[in-house]
Protein backbone atom coordinates (compact mmCIF):
# COMPACT_ATOMS: atom_id res chain seq x y z
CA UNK A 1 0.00 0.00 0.00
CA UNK A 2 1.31 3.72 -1.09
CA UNK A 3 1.72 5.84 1.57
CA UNK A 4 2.87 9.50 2.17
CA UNK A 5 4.53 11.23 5.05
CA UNK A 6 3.91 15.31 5.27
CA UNK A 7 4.42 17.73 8.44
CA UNK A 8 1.50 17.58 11.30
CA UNK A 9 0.37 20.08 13.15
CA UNK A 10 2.58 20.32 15.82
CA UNK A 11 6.17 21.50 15.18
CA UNK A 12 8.35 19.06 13.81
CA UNK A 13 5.91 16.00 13.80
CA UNK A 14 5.14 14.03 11.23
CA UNK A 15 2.04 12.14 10.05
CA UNK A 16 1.57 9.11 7.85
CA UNK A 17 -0.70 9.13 5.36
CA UNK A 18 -2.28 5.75 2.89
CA UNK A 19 -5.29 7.82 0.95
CA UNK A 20 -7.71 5.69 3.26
CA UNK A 21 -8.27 9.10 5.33
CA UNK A 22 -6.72 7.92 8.62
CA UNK A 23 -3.25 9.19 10.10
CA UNK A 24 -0.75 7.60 11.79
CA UNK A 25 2.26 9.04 14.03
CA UNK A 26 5.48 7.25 14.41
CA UNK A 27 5.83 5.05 17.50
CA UNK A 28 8.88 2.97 17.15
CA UNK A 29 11.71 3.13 14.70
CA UNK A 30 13.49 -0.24 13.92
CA UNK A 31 16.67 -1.04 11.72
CA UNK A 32 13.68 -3.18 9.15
CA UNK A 33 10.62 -1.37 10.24
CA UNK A 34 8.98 1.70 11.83
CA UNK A 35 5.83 1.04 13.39
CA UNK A 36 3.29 3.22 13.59
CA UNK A 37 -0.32 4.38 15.73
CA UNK A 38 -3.30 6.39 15.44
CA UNK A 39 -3.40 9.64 15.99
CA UNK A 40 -7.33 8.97 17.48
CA UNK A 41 -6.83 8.87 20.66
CA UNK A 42 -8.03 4.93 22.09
CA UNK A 43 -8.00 3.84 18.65
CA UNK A 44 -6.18 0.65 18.27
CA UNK A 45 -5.62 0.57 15.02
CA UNK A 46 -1.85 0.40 13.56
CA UNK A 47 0.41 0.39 10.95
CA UNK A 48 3.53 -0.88 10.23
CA UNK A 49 6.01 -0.16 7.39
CA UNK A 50 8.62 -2.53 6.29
CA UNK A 51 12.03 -1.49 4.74
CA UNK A 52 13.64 -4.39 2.28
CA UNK A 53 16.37 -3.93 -0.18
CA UNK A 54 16.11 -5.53 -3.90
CA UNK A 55 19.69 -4.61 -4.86
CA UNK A 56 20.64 -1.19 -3.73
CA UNK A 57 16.82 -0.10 -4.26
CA UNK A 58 14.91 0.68 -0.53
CA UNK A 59 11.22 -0.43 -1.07
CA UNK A 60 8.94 -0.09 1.65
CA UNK A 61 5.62 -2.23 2.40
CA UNK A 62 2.95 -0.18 4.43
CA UNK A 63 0.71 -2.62 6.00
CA UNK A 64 -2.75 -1.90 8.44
CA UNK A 65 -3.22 -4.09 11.30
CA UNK A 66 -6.08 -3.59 13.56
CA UNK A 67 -9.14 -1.95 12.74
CA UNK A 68 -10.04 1.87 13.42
CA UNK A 69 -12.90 2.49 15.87
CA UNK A 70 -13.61 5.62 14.04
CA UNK A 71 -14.72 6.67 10.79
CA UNK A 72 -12.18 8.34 8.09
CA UNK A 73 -11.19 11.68 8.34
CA UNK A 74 -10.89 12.83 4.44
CA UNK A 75 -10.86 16.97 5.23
CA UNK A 76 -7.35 16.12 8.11
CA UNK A 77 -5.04 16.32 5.26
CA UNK A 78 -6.16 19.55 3.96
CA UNK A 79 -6.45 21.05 7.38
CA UNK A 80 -2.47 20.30 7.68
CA UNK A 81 -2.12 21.79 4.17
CA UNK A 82 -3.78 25.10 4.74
CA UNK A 83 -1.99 25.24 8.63
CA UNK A 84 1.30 25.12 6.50
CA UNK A 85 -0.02 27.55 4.21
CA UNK A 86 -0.69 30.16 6.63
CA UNK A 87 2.08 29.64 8.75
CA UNK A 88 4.20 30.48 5.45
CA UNK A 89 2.60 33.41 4.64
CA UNK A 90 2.90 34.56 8.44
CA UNK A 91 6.16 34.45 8.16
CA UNK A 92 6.93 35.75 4.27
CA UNK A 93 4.09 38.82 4.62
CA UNK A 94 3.52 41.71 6.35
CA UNK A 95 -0.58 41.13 6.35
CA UNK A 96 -2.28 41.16 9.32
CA UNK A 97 -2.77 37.74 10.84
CA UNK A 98 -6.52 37.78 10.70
CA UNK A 99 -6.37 38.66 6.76
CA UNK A 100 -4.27 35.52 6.26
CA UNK A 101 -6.19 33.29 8.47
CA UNK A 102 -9.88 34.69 6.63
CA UNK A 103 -8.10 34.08 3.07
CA UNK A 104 -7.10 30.95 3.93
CA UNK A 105 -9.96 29.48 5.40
CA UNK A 106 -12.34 30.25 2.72
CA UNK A 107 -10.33 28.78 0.12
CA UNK A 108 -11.82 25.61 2.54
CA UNK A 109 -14.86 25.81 3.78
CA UNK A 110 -15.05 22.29 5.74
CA UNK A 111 -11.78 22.84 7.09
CA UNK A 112 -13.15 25.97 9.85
CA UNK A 113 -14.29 24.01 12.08
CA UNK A 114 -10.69 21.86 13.07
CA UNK A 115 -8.95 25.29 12.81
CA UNK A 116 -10.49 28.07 14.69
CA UNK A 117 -8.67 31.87 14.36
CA UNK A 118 -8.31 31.57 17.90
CA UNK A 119 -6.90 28.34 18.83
CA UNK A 120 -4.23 29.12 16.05
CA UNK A 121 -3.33 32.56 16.91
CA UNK A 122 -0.69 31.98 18.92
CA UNK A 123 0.95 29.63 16.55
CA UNK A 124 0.69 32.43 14.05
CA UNK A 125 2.11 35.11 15.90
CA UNK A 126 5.02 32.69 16.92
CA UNK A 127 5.88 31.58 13.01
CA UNK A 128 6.00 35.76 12.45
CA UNK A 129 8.19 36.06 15.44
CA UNK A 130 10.80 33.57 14.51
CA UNK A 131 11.05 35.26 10.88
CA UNK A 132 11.68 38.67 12.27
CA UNK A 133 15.22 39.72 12.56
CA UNK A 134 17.18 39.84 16.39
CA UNK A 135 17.02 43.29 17.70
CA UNK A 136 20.70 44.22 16.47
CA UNK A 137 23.15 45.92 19.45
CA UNK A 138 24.92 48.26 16.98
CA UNK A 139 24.63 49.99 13.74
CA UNK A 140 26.76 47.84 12.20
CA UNK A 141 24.24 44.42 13.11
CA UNK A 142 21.28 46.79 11.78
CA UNK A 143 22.70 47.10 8.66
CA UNK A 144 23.43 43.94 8.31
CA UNK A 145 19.78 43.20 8.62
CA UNK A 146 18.75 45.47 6.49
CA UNK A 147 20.75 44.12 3.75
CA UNK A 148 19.99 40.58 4.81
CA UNK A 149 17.72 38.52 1.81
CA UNK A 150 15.54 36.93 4.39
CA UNK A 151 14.37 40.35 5.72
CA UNK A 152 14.16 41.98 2.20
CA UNK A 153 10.06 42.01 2.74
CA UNK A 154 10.38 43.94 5.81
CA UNK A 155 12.18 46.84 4.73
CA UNK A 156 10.57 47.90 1.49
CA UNK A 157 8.29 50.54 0.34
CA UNK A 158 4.59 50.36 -0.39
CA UNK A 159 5.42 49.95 -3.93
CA UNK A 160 8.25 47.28 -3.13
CA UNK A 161 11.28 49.32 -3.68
CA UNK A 162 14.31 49.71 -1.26
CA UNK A 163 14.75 52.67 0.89
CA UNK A 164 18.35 51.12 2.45
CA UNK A 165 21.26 52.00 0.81
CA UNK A 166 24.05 51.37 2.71
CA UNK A 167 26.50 51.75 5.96
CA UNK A 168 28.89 54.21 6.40
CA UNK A 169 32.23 53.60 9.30
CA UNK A 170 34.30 57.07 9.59
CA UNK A 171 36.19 55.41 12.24
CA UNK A 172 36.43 56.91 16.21
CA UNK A 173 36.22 60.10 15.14
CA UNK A 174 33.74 60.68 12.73
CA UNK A 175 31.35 57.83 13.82
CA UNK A 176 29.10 55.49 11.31
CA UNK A 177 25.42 56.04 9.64
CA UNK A 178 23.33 53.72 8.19
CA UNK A 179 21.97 55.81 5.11
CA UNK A 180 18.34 55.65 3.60
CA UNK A 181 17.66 57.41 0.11
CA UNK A 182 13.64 57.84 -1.35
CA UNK A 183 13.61 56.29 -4.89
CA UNK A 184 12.19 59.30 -5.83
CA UNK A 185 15.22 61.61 -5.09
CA UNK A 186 17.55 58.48 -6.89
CA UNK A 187 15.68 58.88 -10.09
């Protein structure tokens, strides 16, 4: 049986998927096998996968044992999907968080009701924290973040242009300036 594994919800964890619409997290990892449970809590089901070699080619068997006390849960995947989404776009855009969340969600209508704005705030506001830059402790570290790629977005105009243009050292005496120029006065 095919079988894919994608990031859960939680950070770092991640879920096992068949197409059969149930979910499995890893339990045990073996040198020939990683066995798997539920993510239903007091459902017994389980799954297994099986690592053989033919050659220097790794196939793996994914194999059910048990049977779920619960029915399938076909909208799960795309609730992980659009969590992963948003949590991108937290961290790549400036839009407020509610925006996001709202565009999201109606893109998937079934999904609302696993992923309330509230329950996932907090998880929002954390992926936009971890993208912002350190508070620098000297000109020099602020210009560095200013010219950094990964902070590009946060430093641009309303019509995406660059107001930083560089960092100036004149030593002890004269001091050092980081300098900003409009695009307007460039042109």
């Amino acid at each position: 049986m095919e079988y894919e594994v994608f990031d859960g919800f939680r950070k770092n964890s991640k879920l096992h998927h068949s197409n059969d619409g149930f979910f499995y997290r890893v339990k045990k990892v073996r040198l020939s096998s990683t066995s798997l449970s539920c993510i239903k809590p007091n459902c017994t089901a389980r799954g297994m996968i099986y690592f053989y070699f033919i050659g220097l080619i790794r196939n793996d068997r994914f194999e059910v044992i048990g049977l779920h006390n619960h029915d399938p849960d076909m909208e799960y995947l795309s609730a992980v999907r659009v969590k992963s989404q948003i949590l991108y776009r937290c961290s790549t855009e400036l839009t407020s968080l509610k925006v996001i969340y709202d565009e999201e969600i109606t893109q998937l209508n079934h999904v609302n009701t696993q992923l309330t704005y509230t329950s996932f705030l907090r998880t929002m506001e954390r992926a936009r924290a971890e993208a912002q830059p350190s508070i620098p402790q000297t000109l020099l570290g602020y210009a560095g973040n200013l010219s950094d790629p990964r902070y590009r977005h946060l430093f641009l105009t309303s019509s995406n242009e660059e107001l930083y243009r560089g960092y100036i050292d004149g030593g002890v005496e004269a001091g050092e300036a980081v300098v900003f120029i409009s695009p307007a006065m460039m042109k």
